[in-house]
PDB file of N, CA and C in Angstrom:
ATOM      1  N   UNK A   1     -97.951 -60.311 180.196  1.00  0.00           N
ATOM      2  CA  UNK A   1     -97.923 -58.905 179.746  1.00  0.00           C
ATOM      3  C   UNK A   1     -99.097 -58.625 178.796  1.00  0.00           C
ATOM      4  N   UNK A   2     -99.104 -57.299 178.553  1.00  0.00           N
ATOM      5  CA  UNK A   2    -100.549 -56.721 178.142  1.00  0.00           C
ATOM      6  C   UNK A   2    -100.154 -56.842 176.215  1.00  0.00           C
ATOM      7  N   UNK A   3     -98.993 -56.474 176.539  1.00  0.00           N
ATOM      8  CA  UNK A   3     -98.248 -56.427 175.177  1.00  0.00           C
ATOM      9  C   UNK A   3     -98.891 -56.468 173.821  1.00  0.00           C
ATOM     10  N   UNK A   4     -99.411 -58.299 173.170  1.00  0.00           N
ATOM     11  CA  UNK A   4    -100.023 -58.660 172.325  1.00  0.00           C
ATOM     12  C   UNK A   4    -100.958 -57.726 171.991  1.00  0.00           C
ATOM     13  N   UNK A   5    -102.109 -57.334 172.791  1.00  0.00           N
ATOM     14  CA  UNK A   5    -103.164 -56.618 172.992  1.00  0.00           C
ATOM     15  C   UNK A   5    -103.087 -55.230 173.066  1.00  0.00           C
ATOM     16  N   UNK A   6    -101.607 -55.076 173.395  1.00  0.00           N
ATOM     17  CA  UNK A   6    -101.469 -53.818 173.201  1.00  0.00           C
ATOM     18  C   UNK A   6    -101.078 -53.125 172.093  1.00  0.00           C
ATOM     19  N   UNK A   7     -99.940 -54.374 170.895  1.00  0.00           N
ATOM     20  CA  UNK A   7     -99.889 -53.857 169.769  1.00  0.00           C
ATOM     21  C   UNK A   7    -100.859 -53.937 168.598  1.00  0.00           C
ATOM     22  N   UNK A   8    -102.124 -54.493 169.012  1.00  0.00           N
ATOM     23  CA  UNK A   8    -103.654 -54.571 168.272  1.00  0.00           C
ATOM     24  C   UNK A   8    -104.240 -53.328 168.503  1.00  0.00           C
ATOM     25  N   UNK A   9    -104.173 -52.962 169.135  1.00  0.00           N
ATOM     26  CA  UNK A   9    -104.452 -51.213 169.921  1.00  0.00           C
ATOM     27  C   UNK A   9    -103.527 -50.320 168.932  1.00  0.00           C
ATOM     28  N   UNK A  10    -102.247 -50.203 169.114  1.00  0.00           N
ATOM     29  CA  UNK A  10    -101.742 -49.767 168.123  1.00  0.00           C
ATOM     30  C   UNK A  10    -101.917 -49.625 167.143  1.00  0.00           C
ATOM     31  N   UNK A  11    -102.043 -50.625 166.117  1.00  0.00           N
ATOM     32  CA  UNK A  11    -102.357 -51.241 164.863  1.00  0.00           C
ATOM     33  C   UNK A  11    -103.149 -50.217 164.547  1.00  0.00           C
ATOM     34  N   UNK A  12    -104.369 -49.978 165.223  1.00  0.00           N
ATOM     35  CA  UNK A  12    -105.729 -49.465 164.828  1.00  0.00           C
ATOM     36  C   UNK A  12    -105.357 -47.816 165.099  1.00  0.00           C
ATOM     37  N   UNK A  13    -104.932 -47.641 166.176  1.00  0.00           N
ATOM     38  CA  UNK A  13    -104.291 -46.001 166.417  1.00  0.00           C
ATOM     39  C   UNK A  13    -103.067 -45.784 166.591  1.00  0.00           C
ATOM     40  N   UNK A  14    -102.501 -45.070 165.808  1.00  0.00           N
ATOM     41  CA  UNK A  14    -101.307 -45.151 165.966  1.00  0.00           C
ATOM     42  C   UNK A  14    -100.873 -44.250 166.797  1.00  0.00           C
ATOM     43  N   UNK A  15    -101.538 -43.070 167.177  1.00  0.00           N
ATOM     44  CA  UNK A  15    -101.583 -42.379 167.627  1.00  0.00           C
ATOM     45  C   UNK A  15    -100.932 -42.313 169.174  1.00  0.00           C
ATOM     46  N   UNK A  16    -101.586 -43.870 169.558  1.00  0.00           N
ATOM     47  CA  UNK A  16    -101.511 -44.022 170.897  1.00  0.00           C
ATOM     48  C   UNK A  16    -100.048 -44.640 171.333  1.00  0.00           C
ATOM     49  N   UNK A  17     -99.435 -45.180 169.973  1.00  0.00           N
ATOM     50  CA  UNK A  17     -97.747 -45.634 170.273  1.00  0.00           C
ATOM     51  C   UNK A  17     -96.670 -44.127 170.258  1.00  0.00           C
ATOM     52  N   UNK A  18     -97.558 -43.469 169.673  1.00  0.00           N
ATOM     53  CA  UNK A  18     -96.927 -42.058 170.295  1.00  0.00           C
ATOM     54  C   UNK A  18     -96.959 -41.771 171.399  1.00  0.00           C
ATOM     55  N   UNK A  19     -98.051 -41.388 171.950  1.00  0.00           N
ATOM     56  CA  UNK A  19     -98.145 -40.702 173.420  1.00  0.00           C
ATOM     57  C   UNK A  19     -97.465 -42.332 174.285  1.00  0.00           C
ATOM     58  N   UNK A  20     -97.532 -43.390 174.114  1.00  0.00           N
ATOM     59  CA  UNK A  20     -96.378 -44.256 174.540  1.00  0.00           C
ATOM     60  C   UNK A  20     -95.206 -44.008 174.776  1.00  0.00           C
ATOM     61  N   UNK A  21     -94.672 -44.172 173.491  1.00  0.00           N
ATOM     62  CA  UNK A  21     -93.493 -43.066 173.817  1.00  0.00           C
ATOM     63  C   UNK A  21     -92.915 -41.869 174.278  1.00  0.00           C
ATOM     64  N   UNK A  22     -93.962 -40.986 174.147  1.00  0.00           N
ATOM     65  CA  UNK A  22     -93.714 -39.715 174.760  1.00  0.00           C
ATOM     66  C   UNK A  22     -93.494 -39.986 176.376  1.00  0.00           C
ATOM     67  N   UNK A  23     -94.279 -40.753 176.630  1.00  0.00           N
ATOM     68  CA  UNK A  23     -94.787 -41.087 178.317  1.00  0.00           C
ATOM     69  C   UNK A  23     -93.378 -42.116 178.466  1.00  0.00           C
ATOM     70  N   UNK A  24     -92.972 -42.988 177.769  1.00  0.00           N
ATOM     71  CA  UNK A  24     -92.124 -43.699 178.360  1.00  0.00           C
ATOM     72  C   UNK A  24     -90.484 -43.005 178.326  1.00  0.00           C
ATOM     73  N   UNK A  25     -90.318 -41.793 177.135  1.00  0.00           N
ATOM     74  CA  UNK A  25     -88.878 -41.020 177.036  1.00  0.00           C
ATOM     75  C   UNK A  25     -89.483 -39.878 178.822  1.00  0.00           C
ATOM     76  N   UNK A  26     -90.344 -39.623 178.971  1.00  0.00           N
ATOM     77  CA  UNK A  26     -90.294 -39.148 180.189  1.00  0.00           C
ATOM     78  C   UNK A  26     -90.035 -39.613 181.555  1.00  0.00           C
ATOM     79  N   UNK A  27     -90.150 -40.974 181.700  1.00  0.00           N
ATOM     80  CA  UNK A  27     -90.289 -41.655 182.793  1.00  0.00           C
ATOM     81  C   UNK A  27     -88.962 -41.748 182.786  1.00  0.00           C
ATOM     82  N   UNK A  28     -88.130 -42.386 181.419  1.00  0.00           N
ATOM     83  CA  UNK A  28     -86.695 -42.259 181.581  1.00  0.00           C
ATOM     84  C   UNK A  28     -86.186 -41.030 182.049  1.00  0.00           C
ATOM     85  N   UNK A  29     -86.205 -40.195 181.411  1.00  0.00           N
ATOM     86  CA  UNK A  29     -85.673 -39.011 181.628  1.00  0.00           C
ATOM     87  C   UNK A  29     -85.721 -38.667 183.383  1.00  0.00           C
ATOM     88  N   UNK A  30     -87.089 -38.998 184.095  1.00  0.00           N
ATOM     89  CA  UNK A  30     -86.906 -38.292 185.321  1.00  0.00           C
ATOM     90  C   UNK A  30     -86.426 -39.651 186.316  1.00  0.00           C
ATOM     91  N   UNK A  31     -86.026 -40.979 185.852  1.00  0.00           N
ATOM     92  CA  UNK A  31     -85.216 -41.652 186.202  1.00  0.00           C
ATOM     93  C   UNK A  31     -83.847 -41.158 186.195  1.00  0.00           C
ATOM     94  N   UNK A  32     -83.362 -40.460 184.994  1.00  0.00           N
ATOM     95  CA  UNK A  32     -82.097 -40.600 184.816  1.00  0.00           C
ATOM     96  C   UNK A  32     -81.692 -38.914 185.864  1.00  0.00           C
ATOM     97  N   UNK A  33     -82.594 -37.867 185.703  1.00  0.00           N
ATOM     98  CA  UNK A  33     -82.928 -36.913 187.214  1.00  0.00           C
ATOM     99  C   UNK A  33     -82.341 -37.598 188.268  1.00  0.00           C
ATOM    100  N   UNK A  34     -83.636 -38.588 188.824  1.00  0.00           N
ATOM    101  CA  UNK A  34     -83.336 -39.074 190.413  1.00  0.00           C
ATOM    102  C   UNK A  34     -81.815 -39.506 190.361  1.00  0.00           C
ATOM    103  N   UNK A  35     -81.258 -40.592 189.351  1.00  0.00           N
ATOM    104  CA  UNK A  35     -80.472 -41.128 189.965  1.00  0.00           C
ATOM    105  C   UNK A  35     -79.080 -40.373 190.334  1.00  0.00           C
ATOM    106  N   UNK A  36     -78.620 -39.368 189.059  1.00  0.00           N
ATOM    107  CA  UNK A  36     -77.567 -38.165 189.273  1.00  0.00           C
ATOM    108  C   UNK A  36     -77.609 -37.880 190.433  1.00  0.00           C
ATOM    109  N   UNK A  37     -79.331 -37.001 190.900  1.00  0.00           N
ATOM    110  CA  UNK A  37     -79.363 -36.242 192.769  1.00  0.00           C
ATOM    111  C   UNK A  37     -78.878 -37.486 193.753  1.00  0.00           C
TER     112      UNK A  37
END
């Protein structure tokens, strides 16, 4: 995994563990869509 390298990225912007999250509560969200239909 990218992981390690990815929380060194972080570290420096934090910015970017936001739009992380933003991007990953969405992916859930239109998971939790498909599976209801």
């Amino acid at each position: 995994m990218l992981f390690e390298s990815a929380t060194a990225l972080y570290r420096q912007n934090p910015n970017l563990l936001h739009m992380d999250r933003v991007i990953k509560l969405k992916v859930k969200f239109k998971g939790l869509k498909n599976s209801k239909e």
